[in-house]
C-alpha atoms as a PDB file:
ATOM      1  CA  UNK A   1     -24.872 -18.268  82.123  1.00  0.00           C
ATOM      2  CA  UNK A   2     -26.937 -17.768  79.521  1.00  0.00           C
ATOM      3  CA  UNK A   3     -29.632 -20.397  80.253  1.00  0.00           C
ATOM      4  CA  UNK A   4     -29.594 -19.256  83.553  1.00  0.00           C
ATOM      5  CA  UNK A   5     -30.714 -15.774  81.950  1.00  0.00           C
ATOM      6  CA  UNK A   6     -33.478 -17.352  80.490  1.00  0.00           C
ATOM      7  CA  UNK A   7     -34.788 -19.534  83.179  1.00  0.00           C
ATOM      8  CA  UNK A   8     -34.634 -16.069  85.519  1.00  0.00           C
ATOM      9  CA  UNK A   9     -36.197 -14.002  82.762  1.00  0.00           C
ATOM     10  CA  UNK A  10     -39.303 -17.135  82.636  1.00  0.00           C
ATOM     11  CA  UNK A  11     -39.801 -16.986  85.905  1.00  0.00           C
ATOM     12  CA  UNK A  12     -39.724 -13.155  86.681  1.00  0.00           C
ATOM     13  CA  UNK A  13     -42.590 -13.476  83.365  1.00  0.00           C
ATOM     14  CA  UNK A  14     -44.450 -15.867  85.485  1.00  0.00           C
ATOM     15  CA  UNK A  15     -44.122 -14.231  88.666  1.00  0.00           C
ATOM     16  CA  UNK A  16     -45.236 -10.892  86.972  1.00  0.00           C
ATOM     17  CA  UNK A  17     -48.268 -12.954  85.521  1.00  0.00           C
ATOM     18  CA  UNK A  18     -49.769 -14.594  88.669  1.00  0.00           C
ATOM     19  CA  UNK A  19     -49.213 -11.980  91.372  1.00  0.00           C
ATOM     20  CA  UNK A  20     -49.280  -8.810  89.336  1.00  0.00           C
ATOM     21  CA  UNK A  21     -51.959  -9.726  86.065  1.00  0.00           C
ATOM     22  CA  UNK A  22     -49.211  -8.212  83.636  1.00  0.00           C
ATOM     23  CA  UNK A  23     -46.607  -8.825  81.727  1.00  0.00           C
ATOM     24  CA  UNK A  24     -42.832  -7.768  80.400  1.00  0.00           C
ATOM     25  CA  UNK A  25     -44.444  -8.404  76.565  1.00  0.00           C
ATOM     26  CA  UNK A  26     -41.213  -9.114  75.530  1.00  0.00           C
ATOM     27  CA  UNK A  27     -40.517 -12.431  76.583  1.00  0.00           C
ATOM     28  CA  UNK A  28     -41.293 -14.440  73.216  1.00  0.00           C
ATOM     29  CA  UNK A  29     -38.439 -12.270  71.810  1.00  0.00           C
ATOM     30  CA  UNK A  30     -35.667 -11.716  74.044  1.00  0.00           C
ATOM     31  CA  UNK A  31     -35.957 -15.431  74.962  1.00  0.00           C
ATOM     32  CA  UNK A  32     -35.420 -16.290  71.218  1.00  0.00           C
ATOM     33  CA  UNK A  33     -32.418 -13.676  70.987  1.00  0.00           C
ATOM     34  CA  UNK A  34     -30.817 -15.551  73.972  1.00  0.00           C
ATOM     35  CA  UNK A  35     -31.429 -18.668  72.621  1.00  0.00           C
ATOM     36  CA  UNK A  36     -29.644 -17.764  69.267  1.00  0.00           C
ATOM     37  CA  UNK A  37     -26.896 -16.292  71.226  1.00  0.00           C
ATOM     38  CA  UNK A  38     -26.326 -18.961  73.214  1.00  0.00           C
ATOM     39  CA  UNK A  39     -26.347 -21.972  70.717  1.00  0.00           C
ATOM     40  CA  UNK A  40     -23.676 -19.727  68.160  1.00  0.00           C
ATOM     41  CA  UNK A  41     -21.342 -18.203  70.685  1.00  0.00           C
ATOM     42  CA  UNK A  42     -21.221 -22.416  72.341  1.00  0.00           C
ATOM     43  CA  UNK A  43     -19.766 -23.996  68.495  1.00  0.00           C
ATOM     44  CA  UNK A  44     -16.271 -23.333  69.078  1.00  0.00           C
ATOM     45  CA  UNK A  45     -15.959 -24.148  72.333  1.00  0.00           C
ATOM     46  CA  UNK A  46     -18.478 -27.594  71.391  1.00  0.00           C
ATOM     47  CA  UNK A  47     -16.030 -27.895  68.829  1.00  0.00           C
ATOM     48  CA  UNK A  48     -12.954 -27.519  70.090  1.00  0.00           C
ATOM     49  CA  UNK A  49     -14.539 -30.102  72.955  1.00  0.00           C
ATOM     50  CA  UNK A  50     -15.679 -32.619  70.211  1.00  0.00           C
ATOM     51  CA  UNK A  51     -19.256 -32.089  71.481  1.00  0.00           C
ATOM     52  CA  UNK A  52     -20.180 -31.388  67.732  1.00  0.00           C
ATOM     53  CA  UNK A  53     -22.025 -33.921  65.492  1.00  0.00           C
ATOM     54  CA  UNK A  54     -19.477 -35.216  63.337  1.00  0.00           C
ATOM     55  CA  UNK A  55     -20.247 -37.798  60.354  1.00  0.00           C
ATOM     56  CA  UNK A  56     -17.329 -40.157  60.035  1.00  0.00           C
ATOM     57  CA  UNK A  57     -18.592 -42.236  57.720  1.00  0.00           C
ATOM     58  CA  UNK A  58     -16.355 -40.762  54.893  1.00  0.00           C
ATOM     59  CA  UNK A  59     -13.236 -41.144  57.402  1.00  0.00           C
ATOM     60  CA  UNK A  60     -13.620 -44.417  59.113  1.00  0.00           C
ATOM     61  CA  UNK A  61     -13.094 -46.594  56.210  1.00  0.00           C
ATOM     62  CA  UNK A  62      -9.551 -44.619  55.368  1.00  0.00           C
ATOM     63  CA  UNK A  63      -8.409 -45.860  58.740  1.00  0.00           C
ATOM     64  CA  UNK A  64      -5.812 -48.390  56.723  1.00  0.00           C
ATOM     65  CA  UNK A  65      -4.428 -45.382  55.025  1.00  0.00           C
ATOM     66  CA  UNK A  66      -3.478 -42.147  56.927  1.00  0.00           C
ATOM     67  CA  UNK A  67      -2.136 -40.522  54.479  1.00  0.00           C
ATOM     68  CA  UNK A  68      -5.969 -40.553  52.268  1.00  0.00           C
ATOM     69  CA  UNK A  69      -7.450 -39.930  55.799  1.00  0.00           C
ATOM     70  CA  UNK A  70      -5.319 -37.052  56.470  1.00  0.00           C
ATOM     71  CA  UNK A  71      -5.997 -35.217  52.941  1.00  0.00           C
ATOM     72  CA  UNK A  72      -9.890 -35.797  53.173  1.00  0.00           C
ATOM     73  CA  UNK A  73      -9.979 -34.485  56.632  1.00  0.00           C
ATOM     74  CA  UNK A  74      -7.821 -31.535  55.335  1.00  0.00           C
ATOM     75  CA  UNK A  75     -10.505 -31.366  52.431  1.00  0.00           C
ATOM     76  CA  UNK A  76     -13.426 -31.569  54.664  1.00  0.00           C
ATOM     77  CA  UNK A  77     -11.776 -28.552  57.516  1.00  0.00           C
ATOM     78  CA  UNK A  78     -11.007 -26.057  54.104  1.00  0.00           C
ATOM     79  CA  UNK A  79     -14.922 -27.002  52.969  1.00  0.00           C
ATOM     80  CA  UNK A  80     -15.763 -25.888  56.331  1.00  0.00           C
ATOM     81  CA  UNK A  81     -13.940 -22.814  56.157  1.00  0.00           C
ATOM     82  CA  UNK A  82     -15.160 -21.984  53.263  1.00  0.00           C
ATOM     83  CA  UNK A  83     -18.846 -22.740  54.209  1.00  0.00           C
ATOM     84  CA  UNK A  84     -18.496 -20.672  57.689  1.00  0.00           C
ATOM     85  CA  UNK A  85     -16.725 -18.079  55.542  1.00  0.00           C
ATOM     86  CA  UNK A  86     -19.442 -17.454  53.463  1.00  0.00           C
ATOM     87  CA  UNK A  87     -22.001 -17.414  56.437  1.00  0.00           C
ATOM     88  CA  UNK A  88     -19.221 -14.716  58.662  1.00  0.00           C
ATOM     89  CA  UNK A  89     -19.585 -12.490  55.589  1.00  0.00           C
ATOM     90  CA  UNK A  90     -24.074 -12.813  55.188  1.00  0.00           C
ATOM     91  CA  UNK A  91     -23.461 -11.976  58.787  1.00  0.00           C
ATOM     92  CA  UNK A  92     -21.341  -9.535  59.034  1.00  0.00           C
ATOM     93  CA  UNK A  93     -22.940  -7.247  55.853  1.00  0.00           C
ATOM     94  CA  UNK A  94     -26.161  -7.595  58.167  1.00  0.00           C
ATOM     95  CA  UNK A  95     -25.031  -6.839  61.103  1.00  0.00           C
ATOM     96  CA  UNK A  96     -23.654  -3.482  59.187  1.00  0.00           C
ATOM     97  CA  UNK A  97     -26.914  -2.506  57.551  1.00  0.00           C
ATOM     98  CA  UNK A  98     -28.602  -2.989  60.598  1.00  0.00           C
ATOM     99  CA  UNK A  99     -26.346  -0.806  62.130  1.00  0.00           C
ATOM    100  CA  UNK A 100     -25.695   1.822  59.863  1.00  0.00           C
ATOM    101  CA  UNK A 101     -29.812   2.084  59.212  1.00  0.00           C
ATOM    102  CA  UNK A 102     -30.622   1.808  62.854  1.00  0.00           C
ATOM    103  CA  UNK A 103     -32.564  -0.996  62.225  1.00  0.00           C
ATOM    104  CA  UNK A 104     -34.499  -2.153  65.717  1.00  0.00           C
ATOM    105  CA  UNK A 105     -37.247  -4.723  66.127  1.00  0.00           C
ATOM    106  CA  UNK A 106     -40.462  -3.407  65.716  1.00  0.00           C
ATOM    107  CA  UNK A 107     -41.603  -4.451  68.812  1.00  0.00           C
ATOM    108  CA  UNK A 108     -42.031  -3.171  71.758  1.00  0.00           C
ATOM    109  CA  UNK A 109     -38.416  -3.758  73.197  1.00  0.00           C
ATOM    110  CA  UNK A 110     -37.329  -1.833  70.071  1.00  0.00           C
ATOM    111  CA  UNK A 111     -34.409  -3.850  70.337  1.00  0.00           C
ATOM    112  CA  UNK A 112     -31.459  -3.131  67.940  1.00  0.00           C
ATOM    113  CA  UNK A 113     -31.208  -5.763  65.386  1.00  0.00           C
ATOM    114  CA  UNK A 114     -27.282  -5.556  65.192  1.00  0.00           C
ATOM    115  CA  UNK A 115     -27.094  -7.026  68.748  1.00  0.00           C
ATOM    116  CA  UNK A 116     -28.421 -10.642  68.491  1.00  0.00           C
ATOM    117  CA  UNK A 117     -26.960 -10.915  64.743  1.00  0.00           C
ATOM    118  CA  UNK A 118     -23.920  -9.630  65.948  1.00  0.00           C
ATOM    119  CA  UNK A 119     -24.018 -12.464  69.072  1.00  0.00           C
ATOM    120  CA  UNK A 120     -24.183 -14.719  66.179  1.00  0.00           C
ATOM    121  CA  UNK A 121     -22.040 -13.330  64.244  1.00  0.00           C
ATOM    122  CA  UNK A 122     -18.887 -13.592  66.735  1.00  0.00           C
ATOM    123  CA  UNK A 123     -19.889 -17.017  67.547  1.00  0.00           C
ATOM    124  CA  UNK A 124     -19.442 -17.875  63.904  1.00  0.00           C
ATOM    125  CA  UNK A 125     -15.983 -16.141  63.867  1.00  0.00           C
ATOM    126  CA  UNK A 126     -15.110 -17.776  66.997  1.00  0.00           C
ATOM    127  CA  UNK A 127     -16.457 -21.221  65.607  1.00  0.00           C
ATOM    128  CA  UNK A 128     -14.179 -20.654  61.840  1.00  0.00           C
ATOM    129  CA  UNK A 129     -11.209 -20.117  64.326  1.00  0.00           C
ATOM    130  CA  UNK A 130     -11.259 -23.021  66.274  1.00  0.00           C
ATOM    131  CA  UNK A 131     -11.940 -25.353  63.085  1.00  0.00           C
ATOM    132  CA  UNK A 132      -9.050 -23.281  61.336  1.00  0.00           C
ATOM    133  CA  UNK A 133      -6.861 -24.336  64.500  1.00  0.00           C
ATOM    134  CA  UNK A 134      -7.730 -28.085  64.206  1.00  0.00           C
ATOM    135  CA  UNK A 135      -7.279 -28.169  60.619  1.00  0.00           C
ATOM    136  CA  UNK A 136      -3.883 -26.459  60.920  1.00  0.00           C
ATOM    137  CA  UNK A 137      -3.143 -28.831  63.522  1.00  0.00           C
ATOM    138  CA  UNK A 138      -4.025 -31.906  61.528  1.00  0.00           C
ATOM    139  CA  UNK A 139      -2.007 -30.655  58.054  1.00  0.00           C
ATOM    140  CA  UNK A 140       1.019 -29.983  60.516  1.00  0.00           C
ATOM    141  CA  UNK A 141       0.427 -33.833  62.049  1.00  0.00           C
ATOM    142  CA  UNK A 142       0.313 -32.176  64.937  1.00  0.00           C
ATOM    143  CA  UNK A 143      -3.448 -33.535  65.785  1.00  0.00           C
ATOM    144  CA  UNK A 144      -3.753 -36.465  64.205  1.00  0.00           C
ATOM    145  CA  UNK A 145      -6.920 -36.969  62.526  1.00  0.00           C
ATOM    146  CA  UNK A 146      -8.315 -40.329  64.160  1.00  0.00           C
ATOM    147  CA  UNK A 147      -7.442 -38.090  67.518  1.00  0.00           C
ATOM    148  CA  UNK A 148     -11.063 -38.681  68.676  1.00  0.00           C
ATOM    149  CA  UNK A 149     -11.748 -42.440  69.723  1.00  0.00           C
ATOM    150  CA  UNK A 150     -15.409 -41.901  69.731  1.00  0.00           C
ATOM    151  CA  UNK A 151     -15.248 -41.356  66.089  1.00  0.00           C
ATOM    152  CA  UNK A 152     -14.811 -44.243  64.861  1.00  0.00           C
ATOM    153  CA  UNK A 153     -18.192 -45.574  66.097  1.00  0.00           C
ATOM    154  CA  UNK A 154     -19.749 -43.791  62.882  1.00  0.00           C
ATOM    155  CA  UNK A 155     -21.670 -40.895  64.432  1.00  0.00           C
ATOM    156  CA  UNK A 156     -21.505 -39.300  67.614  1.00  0.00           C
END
């Protein structure tokens, strides 16, 4: 939905440009807002999908012992955690100073600032949930970790 938001909001620019000689002005920005949104609120579900870019170099040559692949991938979901953690909380003390100041853009949408950090924001915390869900699932063997075939090709 959201590309198609962008595509209609490029060509409503160029229509405006070539039949009317104007412009929204705004199009650089909200197009770059969208954009943001779009690629952070589609992790989890590219995640959860195993559309994400995942290194298995360190796993593939544990595929003789589970039990050593099962504790690195543990290792590697808690590093993620902690990693997306730290990220939710840069976030989320933005998004609350740029709220709480009434920070906006400076341009001439005067866009609030909380909005597109916030978009991010939630797709972060969306993102941390599904990886906590898969690395729950692999410490309860309920997902094993070699679950994804295409893994084992390297990098996919």
């Amino acid at each position: 939905m959201g590309v198609l938001i962008v595509a209609g909001f490029i060509i409503y620019e160029i229509v405006l440009r070539t039949f009317f000689a104007t412009s929204t002005f705004m199009m650089n920005e909200i197009v770059g807002y969208l954009v943001a949104a779009i690629g952070f609120l589609a992790l989890g579900h590219a995640f959860e999908r195993g559309d994400i870019l995942r290194v298995s170099l360190l796993l593939q040559p544990l595929s003789r012992w589970p039990l050593a692949r099962l504790v690195l991938e543990v290792v590697l979901v808690l590093a993620t955690l902690a990693v997306t953690g730290f990220l939710i909380s840069y976030f989320y003390g933005n998004v609350e100073r740029q709220f709480t100041r009434g920070y906006t853009s400076g341009t001439m949408s005067n866009m609030p600032q909380w909005i597109p950090t916030g978009m991010m924001l939630v797709g972060l915390v969306v993102f941390w949930l599904q990886v906590l869900a898969y690395g729950l699932g692999v410490a309860l063997r309920q997902i094993p970790p070699s679950a994804d075939p295409q893994a084992e090709a390297g990098v996919q």
